[in-house]
Protein backbone atom coordinates (compact mmCIF):
# COMPACT_ATOMS: atom_id res chain seq x y z
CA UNK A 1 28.51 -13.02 -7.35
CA UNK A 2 28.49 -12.83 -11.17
CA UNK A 3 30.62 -10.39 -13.14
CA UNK A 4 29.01 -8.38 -15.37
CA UNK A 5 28.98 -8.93 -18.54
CA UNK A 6 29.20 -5.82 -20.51
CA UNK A 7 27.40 -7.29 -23.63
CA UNK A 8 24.70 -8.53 -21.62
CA UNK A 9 24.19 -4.76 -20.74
CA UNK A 10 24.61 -3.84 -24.42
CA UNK A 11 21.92 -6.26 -25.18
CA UNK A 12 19.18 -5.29 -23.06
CA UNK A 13 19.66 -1.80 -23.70
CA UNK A 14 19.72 -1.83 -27.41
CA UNK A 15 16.72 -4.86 -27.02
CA UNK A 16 14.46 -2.30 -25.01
CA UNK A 17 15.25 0.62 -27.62
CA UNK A 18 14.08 -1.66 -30.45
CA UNK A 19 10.89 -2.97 -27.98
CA UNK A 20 9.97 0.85 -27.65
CA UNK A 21 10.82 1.58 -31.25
CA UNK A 22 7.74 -1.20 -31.97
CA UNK A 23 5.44 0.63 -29.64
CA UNK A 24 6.11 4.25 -30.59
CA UNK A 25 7.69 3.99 -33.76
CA UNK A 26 9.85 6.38 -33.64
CA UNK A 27 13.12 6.25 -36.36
CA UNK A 28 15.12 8.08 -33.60
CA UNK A 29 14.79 4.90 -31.16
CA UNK A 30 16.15 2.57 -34.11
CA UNK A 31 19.30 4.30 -34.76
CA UNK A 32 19.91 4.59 -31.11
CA UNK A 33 20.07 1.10 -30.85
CA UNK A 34 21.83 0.28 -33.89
CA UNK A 35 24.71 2.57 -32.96
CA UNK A 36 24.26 0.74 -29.14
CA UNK A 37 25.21 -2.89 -31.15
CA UNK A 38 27.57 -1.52 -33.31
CA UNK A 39 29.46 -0.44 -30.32
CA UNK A 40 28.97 -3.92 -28.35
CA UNK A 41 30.44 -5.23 -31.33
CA UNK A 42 33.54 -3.44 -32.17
CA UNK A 43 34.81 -1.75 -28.68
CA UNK A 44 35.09 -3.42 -25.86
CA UNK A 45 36.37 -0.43 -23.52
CA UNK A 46 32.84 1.19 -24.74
CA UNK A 47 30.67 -1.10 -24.07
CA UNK A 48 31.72 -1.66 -20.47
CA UNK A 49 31.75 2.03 -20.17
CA UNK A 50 28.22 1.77 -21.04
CA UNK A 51 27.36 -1.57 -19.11
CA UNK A 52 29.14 0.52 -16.04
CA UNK A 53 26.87 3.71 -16.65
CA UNK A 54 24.30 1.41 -17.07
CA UNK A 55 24.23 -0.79 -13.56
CA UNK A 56 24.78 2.44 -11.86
CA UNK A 57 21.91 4.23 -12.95
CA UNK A 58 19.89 0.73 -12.49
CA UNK A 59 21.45 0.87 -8.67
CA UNK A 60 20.16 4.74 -8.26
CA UNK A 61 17.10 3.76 -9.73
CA UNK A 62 16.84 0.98 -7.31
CA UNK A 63 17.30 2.62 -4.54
CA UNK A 64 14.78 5.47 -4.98
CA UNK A 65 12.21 3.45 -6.53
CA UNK A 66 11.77 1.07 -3.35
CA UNK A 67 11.73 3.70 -1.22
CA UNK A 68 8.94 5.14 -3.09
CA UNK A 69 6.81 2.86 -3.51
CA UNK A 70 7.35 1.57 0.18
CA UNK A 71 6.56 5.11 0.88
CA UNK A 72 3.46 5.03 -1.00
CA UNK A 73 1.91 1.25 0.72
CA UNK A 74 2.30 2.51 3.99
CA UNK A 75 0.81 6.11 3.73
CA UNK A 76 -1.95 5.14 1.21
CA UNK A 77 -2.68 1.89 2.13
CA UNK A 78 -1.61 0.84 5.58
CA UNK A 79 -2.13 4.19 7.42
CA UNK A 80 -5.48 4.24 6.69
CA UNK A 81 -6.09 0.57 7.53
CA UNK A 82 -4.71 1.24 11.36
CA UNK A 83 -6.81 4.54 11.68
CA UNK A 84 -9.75 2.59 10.65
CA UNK A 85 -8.68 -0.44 12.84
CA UNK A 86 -8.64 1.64 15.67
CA UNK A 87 -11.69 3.41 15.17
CA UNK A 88 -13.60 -0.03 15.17
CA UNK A 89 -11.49 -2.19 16.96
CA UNK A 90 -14.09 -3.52 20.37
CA UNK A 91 -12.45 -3.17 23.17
CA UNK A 92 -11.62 -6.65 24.38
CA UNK A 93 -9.81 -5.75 27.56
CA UNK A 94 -11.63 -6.80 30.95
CA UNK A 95 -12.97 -3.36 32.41
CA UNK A 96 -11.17 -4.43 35.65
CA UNK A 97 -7.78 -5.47 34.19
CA UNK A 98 -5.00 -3.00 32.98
CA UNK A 99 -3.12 -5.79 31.30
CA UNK A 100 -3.25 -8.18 28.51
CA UNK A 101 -0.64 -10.41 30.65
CA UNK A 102 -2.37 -13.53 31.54
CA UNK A 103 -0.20 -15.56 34.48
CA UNK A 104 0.40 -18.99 32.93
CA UNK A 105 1.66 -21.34 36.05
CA UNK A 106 3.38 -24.62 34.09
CA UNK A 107 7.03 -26.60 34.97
CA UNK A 108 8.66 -27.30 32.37
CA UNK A 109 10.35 -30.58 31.40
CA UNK A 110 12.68 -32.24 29.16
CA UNK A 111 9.93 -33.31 27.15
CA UNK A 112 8.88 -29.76 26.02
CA UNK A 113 11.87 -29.40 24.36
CA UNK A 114 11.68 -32.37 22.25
CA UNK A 115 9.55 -31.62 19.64
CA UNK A 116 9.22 -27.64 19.49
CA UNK A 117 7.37 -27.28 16.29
């Protein structure tokens, strides 16, 4: 695994400030990420302070955000998809069976296991 690079962190923080400073253009953005260079640039023990605070937010955010939006497929989208399933679905079960098992009589040989895919 990599070790983080506090400028890297540094850089894409101050880079996204001055990306939403374009959009919203708002001064207050700008001298956010001014002050977030000059500190990449002239403190080290800051700047991986920051990279640290950074990654763990990222990892927080990471870990809720999944779970969300997993959250969010399977109620809205694949909960209704099996209730609907199953109110359409034929039935394709043999009125006199009680079992999908089908008895499948076969020997097998050396040669079966040759070539499995």
């Amino acid at each position: 695994m990599k070790k983080e690079n506090p400028l890297e962190s540094i850089l894409a923080i101050s880079g996204g400030l001055l990306l939403f400073y374009l959009l919203f253009n708002l001064k207050v953005l700008l001298i956010i990420a001014i002050c977030f260079i000059a500190v990449g640039l002239f403190s080290t023990y800051l700047s991986s302070k920051i990279a640290w605070l950074w990654l763990g937010f990222a990892k927080v955010l990471g870990y809720f955000s999944s779970r969300l939006l997993l959250g969010i497929v399977f109620y809205l989208v694949l909960t209704p998809l099996a209730f609907l399933r199953k109110l359409l679905k034929k039935k394709i079960m043999v009125e006199d069976s009680t079992t999908y098992f089908s008895e499948r009589n076969h020997n097998f040989t050396a040669t079966d296991c040759e070539k499995p895919f």
